[in-house]
C-alpha atoms as a PDB file:
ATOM      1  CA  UNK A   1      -8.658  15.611   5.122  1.00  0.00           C
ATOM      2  CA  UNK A   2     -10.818  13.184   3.922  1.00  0.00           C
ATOM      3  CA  UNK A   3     -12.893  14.857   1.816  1.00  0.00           C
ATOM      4  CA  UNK A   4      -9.677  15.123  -0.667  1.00  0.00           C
ATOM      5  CA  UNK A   5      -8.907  11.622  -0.766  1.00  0.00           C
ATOM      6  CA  UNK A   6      -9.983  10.630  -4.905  1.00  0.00           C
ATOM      7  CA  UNK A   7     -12.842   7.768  -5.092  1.00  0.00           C
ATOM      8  CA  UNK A   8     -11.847   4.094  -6.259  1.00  0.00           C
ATOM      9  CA  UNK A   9     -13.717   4.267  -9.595  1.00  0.00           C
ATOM     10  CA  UNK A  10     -13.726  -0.356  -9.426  1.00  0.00           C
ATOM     11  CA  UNK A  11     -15.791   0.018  -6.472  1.00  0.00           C
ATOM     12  CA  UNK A  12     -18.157   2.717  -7.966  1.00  0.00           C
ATOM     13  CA  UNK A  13     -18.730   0.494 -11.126  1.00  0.00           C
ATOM     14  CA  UNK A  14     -18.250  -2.842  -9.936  1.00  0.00           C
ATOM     15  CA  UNK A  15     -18.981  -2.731  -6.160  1.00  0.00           C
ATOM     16  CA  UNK A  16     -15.915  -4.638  -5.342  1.00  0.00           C
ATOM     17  CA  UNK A  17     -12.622  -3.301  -3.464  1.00  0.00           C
ATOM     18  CA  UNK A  18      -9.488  -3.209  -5.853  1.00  0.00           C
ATOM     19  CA  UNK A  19      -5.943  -4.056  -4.639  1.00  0.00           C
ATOM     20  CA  UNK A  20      -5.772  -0.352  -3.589  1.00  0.00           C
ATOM     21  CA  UNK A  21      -8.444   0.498  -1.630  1.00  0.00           C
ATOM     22  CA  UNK A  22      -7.891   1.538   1.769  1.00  0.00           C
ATOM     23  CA  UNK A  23      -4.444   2.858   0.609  1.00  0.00           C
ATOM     24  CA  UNK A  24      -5.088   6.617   0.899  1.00  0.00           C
ATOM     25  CA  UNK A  25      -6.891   6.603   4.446  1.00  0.00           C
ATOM     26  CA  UNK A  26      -3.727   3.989   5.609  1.00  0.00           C
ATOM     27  CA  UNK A  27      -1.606   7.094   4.287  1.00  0.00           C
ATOM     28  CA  UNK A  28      -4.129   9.680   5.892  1.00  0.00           C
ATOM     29  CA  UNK A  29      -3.810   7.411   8.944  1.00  0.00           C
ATOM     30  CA  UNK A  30       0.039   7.578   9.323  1.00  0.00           C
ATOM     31  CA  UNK A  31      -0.005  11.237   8.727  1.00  0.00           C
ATOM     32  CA  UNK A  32      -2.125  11.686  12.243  1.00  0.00           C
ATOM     33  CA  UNK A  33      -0.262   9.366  14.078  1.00  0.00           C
ATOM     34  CA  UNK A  34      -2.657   6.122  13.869  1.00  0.00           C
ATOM     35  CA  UNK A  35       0.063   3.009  12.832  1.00  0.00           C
ATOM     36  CA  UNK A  36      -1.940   0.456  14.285  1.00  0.00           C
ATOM     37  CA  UNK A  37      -5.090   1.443  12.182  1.00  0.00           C
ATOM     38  CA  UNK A  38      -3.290   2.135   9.155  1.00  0.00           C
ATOM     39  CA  UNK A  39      -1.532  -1.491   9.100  1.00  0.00           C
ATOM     40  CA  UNK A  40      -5.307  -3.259   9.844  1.00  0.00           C
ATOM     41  CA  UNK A  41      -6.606  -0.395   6.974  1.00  0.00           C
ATOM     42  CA  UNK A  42      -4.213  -1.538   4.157  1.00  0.00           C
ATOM     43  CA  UNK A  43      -1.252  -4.024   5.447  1.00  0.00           C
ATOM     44  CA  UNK A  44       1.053  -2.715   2.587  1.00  0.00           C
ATOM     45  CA  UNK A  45       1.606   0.507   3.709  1.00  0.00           C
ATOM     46  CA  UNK A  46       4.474   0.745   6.095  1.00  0.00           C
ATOM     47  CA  UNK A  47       7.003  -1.995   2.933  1.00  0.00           C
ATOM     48  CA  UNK A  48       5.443   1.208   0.362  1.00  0.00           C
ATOM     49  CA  UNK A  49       6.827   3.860   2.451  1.00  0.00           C
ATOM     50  CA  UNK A  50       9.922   1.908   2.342  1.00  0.00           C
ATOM     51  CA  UNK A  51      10.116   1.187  -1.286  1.00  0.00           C
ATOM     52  CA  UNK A  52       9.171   4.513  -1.752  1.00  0.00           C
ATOM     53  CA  UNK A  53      11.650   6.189   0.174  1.00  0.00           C
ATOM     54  CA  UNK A  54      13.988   3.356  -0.809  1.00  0.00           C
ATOM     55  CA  UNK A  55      13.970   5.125  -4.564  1.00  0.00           C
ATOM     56  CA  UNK A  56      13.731   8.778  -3.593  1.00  0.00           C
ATOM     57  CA  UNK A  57      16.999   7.769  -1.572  1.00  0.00           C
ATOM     58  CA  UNK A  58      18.274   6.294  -4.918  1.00  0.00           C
ATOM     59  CA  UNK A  59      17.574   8.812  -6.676  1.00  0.00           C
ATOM     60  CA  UNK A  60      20.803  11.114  -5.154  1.00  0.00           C
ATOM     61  CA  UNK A  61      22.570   8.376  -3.132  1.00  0.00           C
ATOM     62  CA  UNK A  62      23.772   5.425  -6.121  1.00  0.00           C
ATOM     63  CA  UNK A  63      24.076   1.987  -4.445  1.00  0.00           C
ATOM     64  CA  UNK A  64      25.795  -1.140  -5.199  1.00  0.00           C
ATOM     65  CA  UNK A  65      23.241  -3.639  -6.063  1.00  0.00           C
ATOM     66  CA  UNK A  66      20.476  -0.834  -5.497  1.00  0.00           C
ATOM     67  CA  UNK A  67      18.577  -3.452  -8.800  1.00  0.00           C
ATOM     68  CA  UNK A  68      18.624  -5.963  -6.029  1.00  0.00           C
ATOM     69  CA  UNK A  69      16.810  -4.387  -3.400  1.00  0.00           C
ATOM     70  CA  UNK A  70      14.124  -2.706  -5.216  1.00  0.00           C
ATOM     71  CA  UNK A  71      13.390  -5.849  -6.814  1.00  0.00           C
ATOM     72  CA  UNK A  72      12.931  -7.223  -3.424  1.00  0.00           C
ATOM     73  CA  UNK A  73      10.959  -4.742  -2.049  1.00  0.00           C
ATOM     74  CA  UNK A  74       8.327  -4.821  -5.239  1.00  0.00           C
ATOM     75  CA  UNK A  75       8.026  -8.764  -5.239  1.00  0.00           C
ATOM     76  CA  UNK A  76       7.499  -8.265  -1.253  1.00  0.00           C
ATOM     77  CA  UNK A  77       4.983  -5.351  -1.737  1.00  0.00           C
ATOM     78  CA  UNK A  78       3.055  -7.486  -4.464  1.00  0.00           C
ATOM     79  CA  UNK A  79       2.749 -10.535  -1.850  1.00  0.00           C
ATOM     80  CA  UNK A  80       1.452  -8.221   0.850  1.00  0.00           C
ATOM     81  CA  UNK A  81      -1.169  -6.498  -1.335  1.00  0.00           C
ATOM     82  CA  UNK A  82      -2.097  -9.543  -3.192  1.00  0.00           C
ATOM     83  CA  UNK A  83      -2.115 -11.851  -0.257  1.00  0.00           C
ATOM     84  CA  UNK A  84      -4.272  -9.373   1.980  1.00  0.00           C
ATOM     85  CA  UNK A  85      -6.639  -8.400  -0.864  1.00  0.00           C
ATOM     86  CA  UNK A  86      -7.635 -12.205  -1.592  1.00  0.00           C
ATOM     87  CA  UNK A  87      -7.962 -12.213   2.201  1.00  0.00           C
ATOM     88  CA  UNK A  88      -9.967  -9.406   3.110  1.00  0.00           C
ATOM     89  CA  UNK A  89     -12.171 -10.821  -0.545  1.00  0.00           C
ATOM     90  CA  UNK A  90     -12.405 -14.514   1.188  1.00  0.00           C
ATOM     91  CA  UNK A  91     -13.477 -12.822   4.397  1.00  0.00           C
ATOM     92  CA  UNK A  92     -15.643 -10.322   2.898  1.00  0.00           C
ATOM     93  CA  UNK A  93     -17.586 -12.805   0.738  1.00  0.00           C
ATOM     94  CA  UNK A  94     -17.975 -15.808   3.419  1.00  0.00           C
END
């Protein structure tokens, strides 16, 4: 399955991970059954799915405040992916 998964074009020209590297093999990862190793792949995965399924939910099912609570779960998505990516960037250039 990985052999579909589309290159990260920053770290082809630049050499450097972006903020969404690691996502697709985290995804890949959850698909086969592997949580542990998808949360240490890409820590933002498991608050995506729910902001993701969060909106397809919205999408038929209108709820009160619904503004609210996707706002919520984007500022708490940004945090995790910026927060891990300066991580993993302070780790990985040490």
């Amino acid at each position: 399955m990985e052999e579909f998964l589309f290159p990260c074009l920053n770290k082809q020209l630049f050499g450097i991970d972006c903020l969404g590297c690691g996502a697709q093999r985290a995804l890949v990862l959850v698909i086969q059954g592997q949580f542990k190793e998808a949360l240490v792949m890409y820590p933002a995965i498991y608050s995506l799915l729910v902001l993701l399924l969060f909106l397809l939910l919205n999408l038929f099912i209108k709820f009160r405040h619904d503004w609210y609570v996707k706002t919520g779960l984007i500022i708490l998505n940004a945090v995790i992916i910026i927060g891990s990516y300066l991580f993993k960037m302070s780790v990985f250039f040490d």
